[in-house]
N, C-alpha and C. Protein backbone atom coordinates (compact mmCIF):
# COMPACT_ATOMS: atom_id res chain seq x y z
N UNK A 1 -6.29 -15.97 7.18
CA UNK A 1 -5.17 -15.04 7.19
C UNK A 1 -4.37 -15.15 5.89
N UNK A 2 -3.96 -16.43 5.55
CA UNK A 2 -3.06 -16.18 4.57
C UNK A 2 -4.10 -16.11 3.09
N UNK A 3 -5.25 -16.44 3.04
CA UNK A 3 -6.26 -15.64 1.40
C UNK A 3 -6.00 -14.38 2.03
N UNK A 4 -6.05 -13.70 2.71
CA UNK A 4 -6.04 -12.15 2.85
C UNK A 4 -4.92 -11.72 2.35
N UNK A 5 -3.60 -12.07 2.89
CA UNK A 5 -2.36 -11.84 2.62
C UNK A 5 -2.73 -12.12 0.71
N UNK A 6 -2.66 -13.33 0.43
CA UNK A 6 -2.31 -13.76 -0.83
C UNK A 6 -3.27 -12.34 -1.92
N UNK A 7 -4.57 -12.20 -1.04
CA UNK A 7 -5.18 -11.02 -2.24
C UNK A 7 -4.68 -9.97 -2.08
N UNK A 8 -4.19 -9.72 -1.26
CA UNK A 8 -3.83 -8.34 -1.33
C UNK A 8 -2.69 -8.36 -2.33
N UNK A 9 -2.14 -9.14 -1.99
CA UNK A 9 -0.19 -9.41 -2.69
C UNK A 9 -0.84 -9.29 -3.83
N UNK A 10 -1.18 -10.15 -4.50
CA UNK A 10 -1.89 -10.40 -5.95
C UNK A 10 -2.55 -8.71 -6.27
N UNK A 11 -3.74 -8.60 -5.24
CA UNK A 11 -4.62 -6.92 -6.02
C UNK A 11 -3.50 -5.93 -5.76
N UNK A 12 -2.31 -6.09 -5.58
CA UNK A 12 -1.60 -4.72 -5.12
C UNK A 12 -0.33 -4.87 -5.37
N UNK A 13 0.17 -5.83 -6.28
CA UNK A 13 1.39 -6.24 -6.56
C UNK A 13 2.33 -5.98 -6.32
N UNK A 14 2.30 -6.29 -5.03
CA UNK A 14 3.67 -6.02 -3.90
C UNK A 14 3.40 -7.55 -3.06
N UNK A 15 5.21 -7.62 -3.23
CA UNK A 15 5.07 -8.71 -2.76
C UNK A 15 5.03 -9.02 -1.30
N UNK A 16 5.04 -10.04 -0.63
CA UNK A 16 4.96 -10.09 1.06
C UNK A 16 6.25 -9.98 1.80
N UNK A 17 7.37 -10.23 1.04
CA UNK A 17 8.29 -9.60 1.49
C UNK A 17 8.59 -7.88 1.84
N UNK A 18 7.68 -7.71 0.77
CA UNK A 18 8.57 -6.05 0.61
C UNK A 18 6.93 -5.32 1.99
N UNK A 19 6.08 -6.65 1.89
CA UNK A 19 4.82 -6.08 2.83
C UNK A 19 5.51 -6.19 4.21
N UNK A 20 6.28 -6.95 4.32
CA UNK A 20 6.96 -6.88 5.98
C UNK A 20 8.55 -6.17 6.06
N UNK A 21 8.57 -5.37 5.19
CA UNK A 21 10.24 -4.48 4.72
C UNK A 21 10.08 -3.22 5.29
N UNK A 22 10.98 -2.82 5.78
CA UNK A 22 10.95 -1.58 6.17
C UNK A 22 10.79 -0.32 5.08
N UNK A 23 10.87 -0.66 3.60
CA UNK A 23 10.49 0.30 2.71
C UNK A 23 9.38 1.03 2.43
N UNK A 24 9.79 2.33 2.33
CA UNK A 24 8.57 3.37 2.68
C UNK A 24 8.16 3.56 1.48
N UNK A 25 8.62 3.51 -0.06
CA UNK A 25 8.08 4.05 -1.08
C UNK A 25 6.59 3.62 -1.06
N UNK A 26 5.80 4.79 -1.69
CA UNK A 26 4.36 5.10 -1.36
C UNK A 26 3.97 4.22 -1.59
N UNK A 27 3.69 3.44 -3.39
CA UNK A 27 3.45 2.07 -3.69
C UNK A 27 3.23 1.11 -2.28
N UNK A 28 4.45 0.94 -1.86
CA UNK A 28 4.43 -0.51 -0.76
C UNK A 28 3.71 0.29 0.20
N UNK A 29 4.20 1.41 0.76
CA UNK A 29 3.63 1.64 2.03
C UNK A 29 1.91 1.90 1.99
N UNK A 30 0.58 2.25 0.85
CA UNK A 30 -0.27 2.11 0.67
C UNK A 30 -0.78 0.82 0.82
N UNK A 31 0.22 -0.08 0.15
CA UNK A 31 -0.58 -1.45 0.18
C UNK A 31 -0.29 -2.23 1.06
N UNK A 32 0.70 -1.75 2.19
CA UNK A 32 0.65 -2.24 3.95
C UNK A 32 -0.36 -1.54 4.10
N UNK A 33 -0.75 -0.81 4.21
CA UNK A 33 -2.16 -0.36 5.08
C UNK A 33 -2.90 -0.56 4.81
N UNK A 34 -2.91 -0.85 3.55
CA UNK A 34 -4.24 -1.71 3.28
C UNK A 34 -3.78 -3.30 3.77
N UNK A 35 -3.11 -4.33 3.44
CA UNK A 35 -3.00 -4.97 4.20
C UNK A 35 -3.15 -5.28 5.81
N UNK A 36 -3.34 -4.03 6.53
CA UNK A 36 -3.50 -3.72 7.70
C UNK A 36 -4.73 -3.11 8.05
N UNK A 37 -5.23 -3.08 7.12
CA UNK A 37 -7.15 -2.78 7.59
C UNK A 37 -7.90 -3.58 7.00
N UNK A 38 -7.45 -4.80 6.23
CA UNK A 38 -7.96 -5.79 5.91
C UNK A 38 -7.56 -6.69 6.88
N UNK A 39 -6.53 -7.09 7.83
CA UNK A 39 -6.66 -7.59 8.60
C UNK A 39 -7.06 -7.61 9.47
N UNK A 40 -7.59 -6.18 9.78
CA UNK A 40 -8.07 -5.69 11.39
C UNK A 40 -9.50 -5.88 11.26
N UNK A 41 -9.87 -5.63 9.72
CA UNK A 41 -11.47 -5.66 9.78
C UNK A 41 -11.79 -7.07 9.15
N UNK A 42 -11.28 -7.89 8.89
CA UNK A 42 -12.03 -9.46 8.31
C UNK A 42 -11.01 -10.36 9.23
N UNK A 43 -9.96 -9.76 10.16
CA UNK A 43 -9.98 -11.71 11.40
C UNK A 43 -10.00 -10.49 12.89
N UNK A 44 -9.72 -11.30 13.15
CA UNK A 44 -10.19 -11.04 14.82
C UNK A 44 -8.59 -10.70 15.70
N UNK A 45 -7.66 -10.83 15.00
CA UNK A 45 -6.55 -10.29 15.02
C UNK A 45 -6.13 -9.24 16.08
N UNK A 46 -5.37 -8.67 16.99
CA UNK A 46 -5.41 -7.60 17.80
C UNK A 46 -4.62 -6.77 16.99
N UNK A 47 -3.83 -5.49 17.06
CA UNK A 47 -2.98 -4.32 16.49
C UNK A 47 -1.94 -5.04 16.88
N UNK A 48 -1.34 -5.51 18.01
CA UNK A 48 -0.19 -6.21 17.92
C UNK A 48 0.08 -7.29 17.00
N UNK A 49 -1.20 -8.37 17.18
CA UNK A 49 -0.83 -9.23 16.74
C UNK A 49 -0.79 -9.03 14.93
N UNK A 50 -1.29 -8.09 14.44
CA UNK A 50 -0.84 -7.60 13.04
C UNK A 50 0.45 -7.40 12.68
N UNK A 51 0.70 -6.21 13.89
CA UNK A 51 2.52 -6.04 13.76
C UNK A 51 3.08 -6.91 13.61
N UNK A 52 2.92 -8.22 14.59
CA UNK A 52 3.80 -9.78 14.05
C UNK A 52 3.61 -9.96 12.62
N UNK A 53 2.57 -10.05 12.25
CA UNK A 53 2.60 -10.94 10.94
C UNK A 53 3.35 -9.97 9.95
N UNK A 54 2.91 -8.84 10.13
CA UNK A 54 3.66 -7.79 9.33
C UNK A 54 5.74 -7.07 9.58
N UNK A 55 6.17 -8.04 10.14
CA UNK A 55 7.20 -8.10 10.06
C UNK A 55 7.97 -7.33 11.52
N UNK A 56 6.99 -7.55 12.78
CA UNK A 56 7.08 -7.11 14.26
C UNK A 56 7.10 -5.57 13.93
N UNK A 57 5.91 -5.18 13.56
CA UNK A 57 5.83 -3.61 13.55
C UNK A 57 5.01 -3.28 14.46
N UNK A 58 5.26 -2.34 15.60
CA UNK A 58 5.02 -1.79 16.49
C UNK A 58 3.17 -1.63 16.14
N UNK A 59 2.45 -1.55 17.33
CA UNK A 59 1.34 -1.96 17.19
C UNK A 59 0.48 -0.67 17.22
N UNK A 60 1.21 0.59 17.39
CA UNK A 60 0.63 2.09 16.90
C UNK A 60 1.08 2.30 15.62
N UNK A 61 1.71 1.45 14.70
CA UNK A 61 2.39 1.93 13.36
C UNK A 61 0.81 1.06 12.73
N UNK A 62 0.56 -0.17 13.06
CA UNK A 62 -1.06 -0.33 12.67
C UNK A 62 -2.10 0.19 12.90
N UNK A 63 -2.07 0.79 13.79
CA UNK A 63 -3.13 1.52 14.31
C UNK A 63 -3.35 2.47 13.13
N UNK A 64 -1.93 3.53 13.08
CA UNK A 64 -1.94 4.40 12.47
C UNK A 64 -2.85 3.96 10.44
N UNK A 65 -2.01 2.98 10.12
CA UNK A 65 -2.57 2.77 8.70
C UNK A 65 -3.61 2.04 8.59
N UNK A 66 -4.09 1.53 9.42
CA UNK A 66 -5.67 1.20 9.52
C UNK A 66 -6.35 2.38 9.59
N UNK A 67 -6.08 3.35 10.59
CA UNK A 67 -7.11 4.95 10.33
C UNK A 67 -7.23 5.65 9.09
N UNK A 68 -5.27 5.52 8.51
CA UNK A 68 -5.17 6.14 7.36
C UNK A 68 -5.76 5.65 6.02
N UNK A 69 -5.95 4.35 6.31
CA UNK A 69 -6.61 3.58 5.02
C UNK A 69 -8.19 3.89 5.24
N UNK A 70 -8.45 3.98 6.45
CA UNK A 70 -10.23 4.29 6.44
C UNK A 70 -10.45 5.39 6.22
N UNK A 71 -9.70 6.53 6.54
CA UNK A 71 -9.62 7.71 5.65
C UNK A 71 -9.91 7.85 4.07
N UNK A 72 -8.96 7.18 3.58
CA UNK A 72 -9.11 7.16 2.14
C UNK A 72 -10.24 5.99 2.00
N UNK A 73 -10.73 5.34 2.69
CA UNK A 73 -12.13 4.71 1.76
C UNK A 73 -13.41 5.61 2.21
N UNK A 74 -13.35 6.28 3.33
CA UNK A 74 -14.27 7.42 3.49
C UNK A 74 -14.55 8.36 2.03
N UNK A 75 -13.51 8.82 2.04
CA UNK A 75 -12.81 10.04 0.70
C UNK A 75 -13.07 9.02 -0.53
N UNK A 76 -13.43 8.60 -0.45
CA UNK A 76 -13.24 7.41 -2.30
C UNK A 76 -11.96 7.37 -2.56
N UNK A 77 -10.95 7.57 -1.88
CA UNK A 77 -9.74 8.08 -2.45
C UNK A 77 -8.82 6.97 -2.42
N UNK A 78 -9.60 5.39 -1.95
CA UNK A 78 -9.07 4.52 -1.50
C UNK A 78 -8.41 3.78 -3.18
N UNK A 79 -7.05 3.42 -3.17
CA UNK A 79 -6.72 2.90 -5.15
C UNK A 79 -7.02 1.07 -4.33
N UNK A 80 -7.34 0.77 -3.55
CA UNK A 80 -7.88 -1.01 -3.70
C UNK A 80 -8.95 -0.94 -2.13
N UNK A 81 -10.12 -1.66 -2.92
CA UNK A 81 -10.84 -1.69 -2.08
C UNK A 81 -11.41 -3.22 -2.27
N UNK A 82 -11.27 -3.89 -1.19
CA UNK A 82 -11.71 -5.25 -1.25
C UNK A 82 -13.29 -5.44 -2.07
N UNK A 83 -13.35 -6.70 -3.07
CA UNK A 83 -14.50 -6.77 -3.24
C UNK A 83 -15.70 -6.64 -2.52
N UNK A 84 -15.81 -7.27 -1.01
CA UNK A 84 -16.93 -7.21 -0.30
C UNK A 84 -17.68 -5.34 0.10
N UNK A 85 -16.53 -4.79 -0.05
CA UNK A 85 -17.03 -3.46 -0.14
C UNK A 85 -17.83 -2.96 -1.01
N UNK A 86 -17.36 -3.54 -2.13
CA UNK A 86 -17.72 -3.10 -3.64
C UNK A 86 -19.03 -3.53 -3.45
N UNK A 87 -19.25 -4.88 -3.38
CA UNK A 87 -20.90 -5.57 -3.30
C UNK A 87 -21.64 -5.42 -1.76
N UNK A 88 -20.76 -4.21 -0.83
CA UNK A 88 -21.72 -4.24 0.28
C UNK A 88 -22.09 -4.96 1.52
N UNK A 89 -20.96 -6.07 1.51
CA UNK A 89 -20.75 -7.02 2.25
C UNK A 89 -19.80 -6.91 3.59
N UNK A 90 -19.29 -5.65 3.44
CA UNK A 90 -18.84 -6.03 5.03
C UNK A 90 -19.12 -5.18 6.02
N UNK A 91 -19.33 -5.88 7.49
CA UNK A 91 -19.82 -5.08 8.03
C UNK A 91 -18.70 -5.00 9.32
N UNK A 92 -18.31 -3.75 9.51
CA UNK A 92 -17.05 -3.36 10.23
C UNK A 92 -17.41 -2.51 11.53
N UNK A 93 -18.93 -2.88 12.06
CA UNK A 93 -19.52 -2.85 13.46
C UNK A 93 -19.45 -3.69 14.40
């Protein structure tokens, strides 16, 4: 959990504070959802239990940016995509 946290913070330079902040500017709010479909798809984590770590956010507000982030890696449209994607490595079945 926390290498996940730490790469993302690092590939998306937002920090973990502002990842559990109620601030919506696009910047942060992209790289919560990605933070939030990297957690859903590499630990075993439930949608609630994301919301905890992510600063007790309601567990349809993850839902939601986990779809919205798989959206944009569908679309290529995704701006950070974990390495294992890149080399083919994960499998999210």
């Amino acid at each position: 959990l926390k290498k996940i946290i730490w790469e993302v913070c690092n590939q998306t330079g937002v920090s973990w504070l502002d990842m559990k902040s109620e601030r919506r500017m696009r910047h942060i709010s992209i790289a919560r959802q990605y933070m939030m479909w990297r957690l859903k798809m590499e630990t075993t984590l439930s949608f609630p239990q994301i919301g905890q770590q992510l600063g007790g956010k309601d567990h349809t507000t993850i839902l939601y940016g986990v779809k919205k982030y798989q959206k944009l890696i569908d679309s290529n449209e995704a701006p950070f995509v974990p390495h294992s994607i890149e080399e083919g490595k994960i499998d999210n079945g």
